[in-house]
C-alpha atoms as a PDB file:
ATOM      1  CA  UNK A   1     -10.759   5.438   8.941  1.00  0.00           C
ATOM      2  CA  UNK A   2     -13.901   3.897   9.018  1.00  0.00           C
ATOM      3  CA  UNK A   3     -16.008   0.738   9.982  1.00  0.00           C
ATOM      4  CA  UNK A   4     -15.623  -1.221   6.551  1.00  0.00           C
ATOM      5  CA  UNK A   5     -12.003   0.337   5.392  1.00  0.00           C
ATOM      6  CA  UNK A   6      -9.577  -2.577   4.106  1.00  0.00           C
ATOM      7  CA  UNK A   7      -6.678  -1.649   6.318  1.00  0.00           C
ATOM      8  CA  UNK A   8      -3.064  -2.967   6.461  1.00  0.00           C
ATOM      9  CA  UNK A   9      -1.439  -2.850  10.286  1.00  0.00           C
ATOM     10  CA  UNK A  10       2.738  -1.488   9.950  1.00  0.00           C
ATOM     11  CA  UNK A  11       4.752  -1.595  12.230  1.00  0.00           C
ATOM     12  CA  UNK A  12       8.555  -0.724  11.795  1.00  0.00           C
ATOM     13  CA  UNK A  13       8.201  -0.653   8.486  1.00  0.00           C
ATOM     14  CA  UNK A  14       6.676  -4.289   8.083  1.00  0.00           C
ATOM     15  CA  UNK A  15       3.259  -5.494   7.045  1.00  0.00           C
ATOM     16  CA  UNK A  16       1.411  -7.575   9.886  1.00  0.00           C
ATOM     17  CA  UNK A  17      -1.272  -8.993   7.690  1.00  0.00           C
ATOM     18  CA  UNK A  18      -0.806 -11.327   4.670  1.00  0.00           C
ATOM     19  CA  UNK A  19      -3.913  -9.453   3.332  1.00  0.00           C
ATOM     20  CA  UNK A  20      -5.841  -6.570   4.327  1.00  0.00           C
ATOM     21  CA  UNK A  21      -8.200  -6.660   7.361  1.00  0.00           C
ATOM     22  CA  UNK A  22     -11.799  -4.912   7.480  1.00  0.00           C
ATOM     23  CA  UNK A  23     -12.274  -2.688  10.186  1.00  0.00           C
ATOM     24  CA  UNK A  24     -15.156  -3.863  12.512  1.00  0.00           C
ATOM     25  CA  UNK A  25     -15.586  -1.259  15.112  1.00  0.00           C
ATOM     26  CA  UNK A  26     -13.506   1.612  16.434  1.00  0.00           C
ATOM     27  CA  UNK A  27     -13.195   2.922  20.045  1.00  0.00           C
ATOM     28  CA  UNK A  28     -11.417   5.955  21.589  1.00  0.00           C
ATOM     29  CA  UNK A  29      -9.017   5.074  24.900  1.00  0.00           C
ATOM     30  CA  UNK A  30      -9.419   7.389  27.675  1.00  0.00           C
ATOM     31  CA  UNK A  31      -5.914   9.323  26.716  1.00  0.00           C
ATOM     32  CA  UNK A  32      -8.004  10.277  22.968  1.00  0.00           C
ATOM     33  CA  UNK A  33      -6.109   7.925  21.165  1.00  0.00           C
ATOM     34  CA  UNK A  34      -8.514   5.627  18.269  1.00  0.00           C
ATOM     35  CA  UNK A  35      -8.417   2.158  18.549  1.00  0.00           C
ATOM     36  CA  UNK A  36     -10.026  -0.892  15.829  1.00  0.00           C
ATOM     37  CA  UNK A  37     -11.098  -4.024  15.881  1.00  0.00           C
ATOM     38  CA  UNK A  38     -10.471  -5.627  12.400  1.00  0.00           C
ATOM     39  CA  UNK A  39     -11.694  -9.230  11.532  1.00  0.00           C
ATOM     40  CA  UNK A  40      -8.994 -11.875  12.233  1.00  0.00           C
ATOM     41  CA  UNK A  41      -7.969 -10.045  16.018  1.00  0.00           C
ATOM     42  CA  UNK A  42      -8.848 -10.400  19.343  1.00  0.00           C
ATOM     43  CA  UNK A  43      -7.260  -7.207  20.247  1.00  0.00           C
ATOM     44  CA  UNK A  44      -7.743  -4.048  19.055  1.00  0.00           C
ATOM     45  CA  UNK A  45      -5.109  -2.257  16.667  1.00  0.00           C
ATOM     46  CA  UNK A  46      -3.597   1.807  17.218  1.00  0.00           C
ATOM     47  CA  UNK A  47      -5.392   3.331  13.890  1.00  0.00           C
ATOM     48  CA  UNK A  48      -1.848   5.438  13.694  1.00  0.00           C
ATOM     49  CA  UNK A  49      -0.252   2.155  12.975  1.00  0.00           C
ATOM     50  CA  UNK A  50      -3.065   1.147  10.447  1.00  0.00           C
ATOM     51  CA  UNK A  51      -3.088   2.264   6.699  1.00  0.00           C
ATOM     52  CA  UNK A  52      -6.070   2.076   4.554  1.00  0.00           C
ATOM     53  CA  UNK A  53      -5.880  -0.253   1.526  1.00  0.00           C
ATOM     54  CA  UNK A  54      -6.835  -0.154  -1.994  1.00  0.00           C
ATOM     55  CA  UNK A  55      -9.088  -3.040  -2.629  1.00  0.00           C
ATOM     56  CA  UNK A  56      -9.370  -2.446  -6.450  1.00  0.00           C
ATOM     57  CA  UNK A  57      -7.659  -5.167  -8.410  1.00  0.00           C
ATOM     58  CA  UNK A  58      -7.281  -2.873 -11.507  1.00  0.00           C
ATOM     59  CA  UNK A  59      -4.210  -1.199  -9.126  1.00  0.00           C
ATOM     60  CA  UNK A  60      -2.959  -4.131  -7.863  1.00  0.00           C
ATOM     61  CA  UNK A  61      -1.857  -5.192 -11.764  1.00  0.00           C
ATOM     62  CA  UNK A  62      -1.036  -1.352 -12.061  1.00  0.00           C
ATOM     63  CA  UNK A  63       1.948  -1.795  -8.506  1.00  0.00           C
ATOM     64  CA  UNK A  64       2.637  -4.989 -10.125  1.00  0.00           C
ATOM     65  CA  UNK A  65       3.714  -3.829 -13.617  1.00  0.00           C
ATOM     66  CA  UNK A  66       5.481  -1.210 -12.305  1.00  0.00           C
ATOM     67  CA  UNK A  67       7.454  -3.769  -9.762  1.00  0.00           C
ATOM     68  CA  UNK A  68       8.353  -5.145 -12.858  1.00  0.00           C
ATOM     69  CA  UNK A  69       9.300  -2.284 -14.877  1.00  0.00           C
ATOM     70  CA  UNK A  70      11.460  -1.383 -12.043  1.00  0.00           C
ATOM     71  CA  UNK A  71      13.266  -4.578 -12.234  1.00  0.00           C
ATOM     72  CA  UNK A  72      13.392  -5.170 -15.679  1.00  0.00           C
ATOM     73  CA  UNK A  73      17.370  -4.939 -16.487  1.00  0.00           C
ATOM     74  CA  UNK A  74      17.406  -8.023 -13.638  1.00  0.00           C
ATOM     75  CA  UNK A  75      14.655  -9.644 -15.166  1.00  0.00           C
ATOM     76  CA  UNK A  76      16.573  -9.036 -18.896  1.00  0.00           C
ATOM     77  CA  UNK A  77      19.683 -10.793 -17.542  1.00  0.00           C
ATOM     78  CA  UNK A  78      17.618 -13.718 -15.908  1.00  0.00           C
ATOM     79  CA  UNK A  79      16.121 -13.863 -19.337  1.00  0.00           C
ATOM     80  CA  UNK A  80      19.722 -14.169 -21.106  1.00  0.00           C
ATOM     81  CA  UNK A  81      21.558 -16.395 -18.734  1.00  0.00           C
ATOM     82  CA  UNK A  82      18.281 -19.288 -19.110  1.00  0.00           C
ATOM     83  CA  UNK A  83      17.887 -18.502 -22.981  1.00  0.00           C
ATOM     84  CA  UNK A  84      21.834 -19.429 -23.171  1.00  0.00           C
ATOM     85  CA  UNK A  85      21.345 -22.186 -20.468  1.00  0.00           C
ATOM     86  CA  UNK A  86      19.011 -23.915 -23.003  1.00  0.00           C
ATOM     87  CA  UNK A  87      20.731 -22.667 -25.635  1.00  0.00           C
ATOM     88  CA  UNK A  88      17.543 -21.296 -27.820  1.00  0.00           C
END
């Protein structure tokens, strides 16, 4: 991690931010542990807890598609049940 890496702050499991942050600064505690500021806080965030992010749109279509592709059999019944719905 770096000053300027989009980063996403988990915890349990669950996204914090509706969108990635940019790291501002970073500072070490006395026990050696790394601490950031990211734009948005007031407090700083455990970098442990932090995950960098992938900015690049290009791969956010690419997760996308393949959320899809992973759901298609769902999304082929959806597709059925409002095609006979409307009866086209």
């Amino acid at each position: 991690m770096q000053i300027g890496t989009q980063v996403q702050w988990t915890i349990n499991g669950a996204d914090q931010f509706a969108t990635p942050r940019t790291i501002e600064s970073l500072a070490t505690a006395p026990d050696g542990s790394l601490w950031a500021m990211v734009n948005g806080t007031t407090t700083g965030l455990p970098v442990s807890q932090l995950t960098a992010v992938d900015t690049d749109p290009l791969n956010d279509v690419l997760r996308y598609a393949r959320e899809i592709l992973a759901n298609k059999a769902e999304l082929v019944d959806m597709c059925n049940r409002v095609k006979e719905a409307c009866k086209c």
